[in-house]
C-alpha atoms as a PDB file:
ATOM      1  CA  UNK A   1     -24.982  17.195  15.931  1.00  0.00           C
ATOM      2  CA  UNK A   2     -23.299  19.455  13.780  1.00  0.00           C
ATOM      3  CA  UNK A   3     -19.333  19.681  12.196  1.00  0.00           C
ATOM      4  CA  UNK A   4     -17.480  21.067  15.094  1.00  0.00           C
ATOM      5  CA  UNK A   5     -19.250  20.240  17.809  1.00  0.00           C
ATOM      6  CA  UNK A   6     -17.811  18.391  20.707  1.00  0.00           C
ATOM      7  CA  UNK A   7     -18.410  14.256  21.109  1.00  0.00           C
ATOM      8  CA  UNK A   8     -17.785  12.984  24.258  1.00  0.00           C
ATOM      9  CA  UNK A   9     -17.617   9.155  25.740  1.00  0.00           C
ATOM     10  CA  UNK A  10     -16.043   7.066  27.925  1.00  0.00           C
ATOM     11  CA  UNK A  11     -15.539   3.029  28.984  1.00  0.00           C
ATOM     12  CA  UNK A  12     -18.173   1.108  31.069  1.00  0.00           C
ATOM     13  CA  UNK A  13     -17.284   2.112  34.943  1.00  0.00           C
ATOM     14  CA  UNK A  14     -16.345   5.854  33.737  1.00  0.00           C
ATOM     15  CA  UNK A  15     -12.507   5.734  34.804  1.00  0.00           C
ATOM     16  CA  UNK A  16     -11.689   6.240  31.102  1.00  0.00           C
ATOM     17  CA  UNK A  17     -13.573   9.851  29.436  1.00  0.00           C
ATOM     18  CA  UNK A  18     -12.515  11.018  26.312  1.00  0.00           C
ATOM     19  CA  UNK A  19     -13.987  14.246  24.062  1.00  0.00           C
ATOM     20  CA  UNK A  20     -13.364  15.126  20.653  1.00  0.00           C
ATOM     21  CA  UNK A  21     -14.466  17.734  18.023  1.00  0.00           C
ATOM     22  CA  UNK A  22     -16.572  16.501  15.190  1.00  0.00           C
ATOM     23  CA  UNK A  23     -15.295  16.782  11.758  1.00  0.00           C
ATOM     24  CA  UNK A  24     -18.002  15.086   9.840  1.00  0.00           C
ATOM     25  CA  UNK A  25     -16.107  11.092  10.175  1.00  0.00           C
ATOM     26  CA  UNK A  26     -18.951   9.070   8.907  1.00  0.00           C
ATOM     27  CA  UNK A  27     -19.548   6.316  11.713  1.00  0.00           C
ATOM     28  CA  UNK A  28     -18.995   2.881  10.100  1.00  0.00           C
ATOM     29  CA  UNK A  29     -19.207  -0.800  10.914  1.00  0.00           C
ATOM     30  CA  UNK A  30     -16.220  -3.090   9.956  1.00  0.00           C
ATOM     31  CA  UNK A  31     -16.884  -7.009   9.876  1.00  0.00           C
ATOM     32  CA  UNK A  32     -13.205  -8.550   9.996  1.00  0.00           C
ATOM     33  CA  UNK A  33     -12.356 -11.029  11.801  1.00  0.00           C
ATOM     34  CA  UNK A  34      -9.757  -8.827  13.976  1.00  0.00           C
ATOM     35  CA  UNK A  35     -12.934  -6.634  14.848  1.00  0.00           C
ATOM     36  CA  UNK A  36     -15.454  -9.427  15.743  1.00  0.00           C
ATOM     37  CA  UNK A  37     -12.246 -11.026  18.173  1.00  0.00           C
ATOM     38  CA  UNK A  38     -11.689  -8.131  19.892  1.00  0.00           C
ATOM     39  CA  UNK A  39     -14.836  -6.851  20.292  1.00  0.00           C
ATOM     40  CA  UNK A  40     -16.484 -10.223  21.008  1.00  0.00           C
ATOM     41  CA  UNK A  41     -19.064  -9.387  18.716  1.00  0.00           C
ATOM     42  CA  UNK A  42     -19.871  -9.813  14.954  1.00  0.00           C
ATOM     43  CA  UNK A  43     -18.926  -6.164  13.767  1.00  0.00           C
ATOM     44  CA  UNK A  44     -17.120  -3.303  15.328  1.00  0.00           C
ATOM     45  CA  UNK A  45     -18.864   0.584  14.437  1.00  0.00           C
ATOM     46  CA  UNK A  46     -16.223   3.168  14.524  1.00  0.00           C
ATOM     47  CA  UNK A  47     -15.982   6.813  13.994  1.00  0.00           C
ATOM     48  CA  UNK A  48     -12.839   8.340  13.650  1.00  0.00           C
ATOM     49  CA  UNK A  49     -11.878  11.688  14.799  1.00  0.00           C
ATOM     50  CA  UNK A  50      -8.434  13.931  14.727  1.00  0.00           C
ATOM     51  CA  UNK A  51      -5.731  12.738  17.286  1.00  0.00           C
ATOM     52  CA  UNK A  52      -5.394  16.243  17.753  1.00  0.00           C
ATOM     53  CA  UNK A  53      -8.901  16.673  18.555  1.00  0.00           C
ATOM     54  CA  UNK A  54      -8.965  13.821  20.838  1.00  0.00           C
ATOM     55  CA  UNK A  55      -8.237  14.560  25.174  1.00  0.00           C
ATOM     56  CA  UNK A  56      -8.899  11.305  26.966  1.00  0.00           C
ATOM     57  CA  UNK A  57      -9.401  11.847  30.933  1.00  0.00           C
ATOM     58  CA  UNK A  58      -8.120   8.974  33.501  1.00  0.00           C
ATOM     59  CA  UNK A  59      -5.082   6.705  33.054  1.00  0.00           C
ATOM     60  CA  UNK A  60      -5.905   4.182  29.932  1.00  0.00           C
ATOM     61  CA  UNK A  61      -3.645   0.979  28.720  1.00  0.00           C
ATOM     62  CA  UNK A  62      -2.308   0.724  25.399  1.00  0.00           C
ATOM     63  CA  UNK A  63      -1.567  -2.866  23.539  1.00  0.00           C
ATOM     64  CA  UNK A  64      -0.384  -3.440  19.698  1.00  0.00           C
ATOM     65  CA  UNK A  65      -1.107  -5.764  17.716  1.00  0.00           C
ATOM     66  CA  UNK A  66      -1.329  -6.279  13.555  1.00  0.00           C
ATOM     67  CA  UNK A  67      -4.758  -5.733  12.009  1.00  0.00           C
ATOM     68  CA  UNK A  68      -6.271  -6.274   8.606  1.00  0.00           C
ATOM     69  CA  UNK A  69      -3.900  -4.997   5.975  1.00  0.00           C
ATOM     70  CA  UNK A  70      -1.013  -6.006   7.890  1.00  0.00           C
ATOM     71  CA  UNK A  71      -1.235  -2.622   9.577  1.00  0.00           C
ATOM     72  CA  UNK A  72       0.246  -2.277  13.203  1.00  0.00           C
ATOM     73  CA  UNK A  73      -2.540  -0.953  15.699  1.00  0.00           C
ATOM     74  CA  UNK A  74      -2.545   0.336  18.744  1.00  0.00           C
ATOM     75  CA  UNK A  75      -5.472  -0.103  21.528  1.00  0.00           C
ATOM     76  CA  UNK A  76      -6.107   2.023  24.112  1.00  0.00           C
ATOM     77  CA  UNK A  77      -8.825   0.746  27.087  1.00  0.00           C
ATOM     78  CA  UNK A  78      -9.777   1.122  30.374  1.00  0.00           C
ATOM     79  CA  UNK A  79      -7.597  -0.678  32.647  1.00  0.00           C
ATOM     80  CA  UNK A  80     -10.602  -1.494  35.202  1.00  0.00           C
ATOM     81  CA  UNK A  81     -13.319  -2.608  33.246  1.00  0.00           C
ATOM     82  CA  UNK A  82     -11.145  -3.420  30.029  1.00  0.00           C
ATOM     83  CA  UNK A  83     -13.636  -1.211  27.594  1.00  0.00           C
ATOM     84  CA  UNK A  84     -11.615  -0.521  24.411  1.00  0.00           C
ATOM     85  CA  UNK A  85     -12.947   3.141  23.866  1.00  0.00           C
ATOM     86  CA  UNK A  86     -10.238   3.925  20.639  1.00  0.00           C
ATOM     87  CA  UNK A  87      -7.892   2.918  18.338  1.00  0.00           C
ATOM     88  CA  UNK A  88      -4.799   4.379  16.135  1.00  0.00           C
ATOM     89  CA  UNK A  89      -3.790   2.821  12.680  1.00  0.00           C
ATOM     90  CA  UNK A  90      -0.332   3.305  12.649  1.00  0.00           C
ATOM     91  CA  UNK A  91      -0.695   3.823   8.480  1.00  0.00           C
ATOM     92  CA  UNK A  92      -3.018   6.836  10.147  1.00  0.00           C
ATOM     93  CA  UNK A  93      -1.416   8.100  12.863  1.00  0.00           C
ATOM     94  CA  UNK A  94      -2.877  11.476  12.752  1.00  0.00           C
ATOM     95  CA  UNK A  95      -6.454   9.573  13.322  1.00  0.00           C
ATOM     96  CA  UNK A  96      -7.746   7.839  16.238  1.00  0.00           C
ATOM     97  CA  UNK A  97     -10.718   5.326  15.295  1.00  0.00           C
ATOM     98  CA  UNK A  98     -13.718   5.761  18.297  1.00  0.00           C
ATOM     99  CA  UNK A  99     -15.485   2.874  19.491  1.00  0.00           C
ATOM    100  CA  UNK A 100     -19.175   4.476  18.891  1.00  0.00           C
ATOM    101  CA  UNK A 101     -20.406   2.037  21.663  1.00  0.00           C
ATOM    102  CA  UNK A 102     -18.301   4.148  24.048  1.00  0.00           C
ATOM    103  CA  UNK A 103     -20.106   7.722  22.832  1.00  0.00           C
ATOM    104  CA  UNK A 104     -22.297   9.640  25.037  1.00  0.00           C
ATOM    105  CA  UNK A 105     -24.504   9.774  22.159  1.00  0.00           C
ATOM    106  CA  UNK A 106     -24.138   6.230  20.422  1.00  0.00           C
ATOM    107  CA  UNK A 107     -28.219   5.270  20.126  1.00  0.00           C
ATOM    108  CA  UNK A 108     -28.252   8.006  17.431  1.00  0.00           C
ATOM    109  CA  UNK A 109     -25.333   6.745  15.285  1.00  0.00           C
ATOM    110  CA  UNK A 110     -25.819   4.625  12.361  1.00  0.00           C
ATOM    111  CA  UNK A 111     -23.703   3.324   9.944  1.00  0.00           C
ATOM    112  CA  UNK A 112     -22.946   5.076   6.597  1.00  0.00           C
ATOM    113  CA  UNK A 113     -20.842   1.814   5.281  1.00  0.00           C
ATOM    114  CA  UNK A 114     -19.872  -1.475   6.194  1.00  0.00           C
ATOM    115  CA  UNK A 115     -16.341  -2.528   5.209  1.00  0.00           C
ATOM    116  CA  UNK A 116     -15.000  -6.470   5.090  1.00  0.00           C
ATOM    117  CA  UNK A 117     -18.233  -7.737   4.568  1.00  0.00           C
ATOM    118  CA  UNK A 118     -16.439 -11.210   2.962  1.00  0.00           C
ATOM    119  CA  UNK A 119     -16.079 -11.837   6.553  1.00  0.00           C
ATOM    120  CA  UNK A 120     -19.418 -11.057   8.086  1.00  0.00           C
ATOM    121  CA  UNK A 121     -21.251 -13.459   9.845  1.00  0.00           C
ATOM    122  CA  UNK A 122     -23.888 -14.938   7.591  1.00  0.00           C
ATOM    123  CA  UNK A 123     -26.612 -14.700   9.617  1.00  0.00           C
ATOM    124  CA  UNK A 124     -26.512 -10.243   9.302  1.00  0.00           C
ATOM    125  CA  UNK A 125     -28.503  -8.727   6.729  1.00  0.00           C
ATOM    126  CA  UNK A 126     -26.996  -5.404   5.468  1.00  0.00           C
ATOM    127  CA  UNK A 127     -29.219  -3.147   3.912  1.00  0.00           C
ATOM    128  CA  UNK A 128     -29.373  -2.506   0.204  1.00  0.00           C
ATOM    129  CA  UNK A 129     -29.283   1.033   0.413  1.00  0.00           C
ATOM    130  CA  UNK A 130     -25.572   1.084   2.556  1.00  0.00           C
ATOM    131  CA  UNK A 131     -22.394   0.575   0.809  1.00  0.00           C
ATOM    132  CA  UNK A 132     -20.791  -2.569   1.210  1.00  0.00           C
ATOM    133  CA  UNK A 133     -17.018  -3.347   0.616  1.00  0.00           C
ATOM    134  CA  UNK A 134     -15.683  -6.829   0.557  1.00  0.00           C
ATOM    135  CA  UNK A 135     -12.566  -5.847   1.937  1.00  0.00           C
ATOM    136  CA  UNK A 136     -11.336  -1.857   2.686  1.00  0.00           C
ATOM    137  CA  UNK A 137      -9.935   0.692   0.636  1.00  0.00           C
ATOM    138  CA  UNK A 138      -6.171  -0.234  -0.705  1.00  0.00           C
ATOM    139  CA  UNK A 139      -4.821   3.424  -0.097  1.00  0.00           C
ATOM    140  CA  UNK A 140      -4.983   5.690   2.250  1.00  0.00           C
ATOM    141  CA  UNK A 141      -6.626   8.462   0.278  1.00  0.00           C
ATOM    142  CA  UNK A 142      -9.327   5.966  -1.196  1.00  0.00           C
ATOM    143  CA  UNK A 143     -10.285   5.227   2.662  1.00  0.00           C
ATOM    144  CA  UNK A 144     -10.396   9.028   3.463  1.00  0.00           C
ATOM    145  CA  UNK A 145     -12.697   9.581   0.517  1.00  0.00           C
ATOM    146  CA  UNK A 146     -15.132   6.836   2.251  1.00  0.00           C
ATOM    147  CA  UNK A 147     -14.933   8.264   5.697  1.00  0.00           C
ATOM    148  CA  UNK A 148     -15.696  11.918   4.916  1.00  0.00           C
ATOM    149  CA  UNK A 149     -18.562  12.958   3.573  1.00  0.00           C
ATOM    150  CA  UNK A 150     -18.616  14.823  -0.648  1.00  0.00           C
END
């Protein structure tokens, strides 16, 4: 997959498809404890892609809620089989954060960083050679400088 090409996804029963254009978001796995509630899981891996990039096909739900940082988030999932397939940080409204489970291509994706790692589950062994942040980036330009590539 190169920059510009299209990514495409969707939720579990298909009701919810979504496509986007690659801009070279490195896919990442974030450990907090808001991620490993709502996912069920003990990470979340996210890419995150251009709101203006984004077309989502079907009729998805939307909830709010306050994530790490204090930031307000919005959900958006499929309203049959409850998939959350993306996310907007309302400190980065211009991006919508991709559930990389819900890509057409997600067995390829691996993640370039792992962020809140003070809250990972013990039992997960990160690998040396991936960067690990205890928390995330204070600013909004330090967490930009993570998620794109030099």
């Amino acid at each position: 997959m190169a920059i510009g090409d299209a990514i495409t996804g969707g939720c579990a029963c298909g009701a919810v498809r979504w496509r986007a254009v690659d801009r070279g978001f490195r896919p990442y796995a974030c450990h907090c404890k808001g991620c490993q509630t709502r996912q069920g899981s003990a990470f979340a891996l996210n890419q995150q892609v251009l709101v203006a990039d984004l077309v989502t096909e079907g009729a998805p739900i939307e909830g709010t809620c306050t994530g790490s940082h204090s930031a307000t988030v919005t959900h958006v999932a499929c309203p049959s089989c409850m998939t959350r397939v993306y996310t907007i940080n309302h400190e980065r409204p211009e991006i919508a954060t991709i559930r990389t489970g819900t890509r057409d291509d997600s067995p390829d994706l691996v993640p370039a960083f792992h962020v809140w790692t003070s809250r990972k589950q013990p039992w997960i062994a990160l690998p040396d050679d991936v960067p690990q942040l205890e928390t995330q980036p204070a600013t909004r330009d330090e967490w930009m400088a993570l998620v794109l590539p030099a």
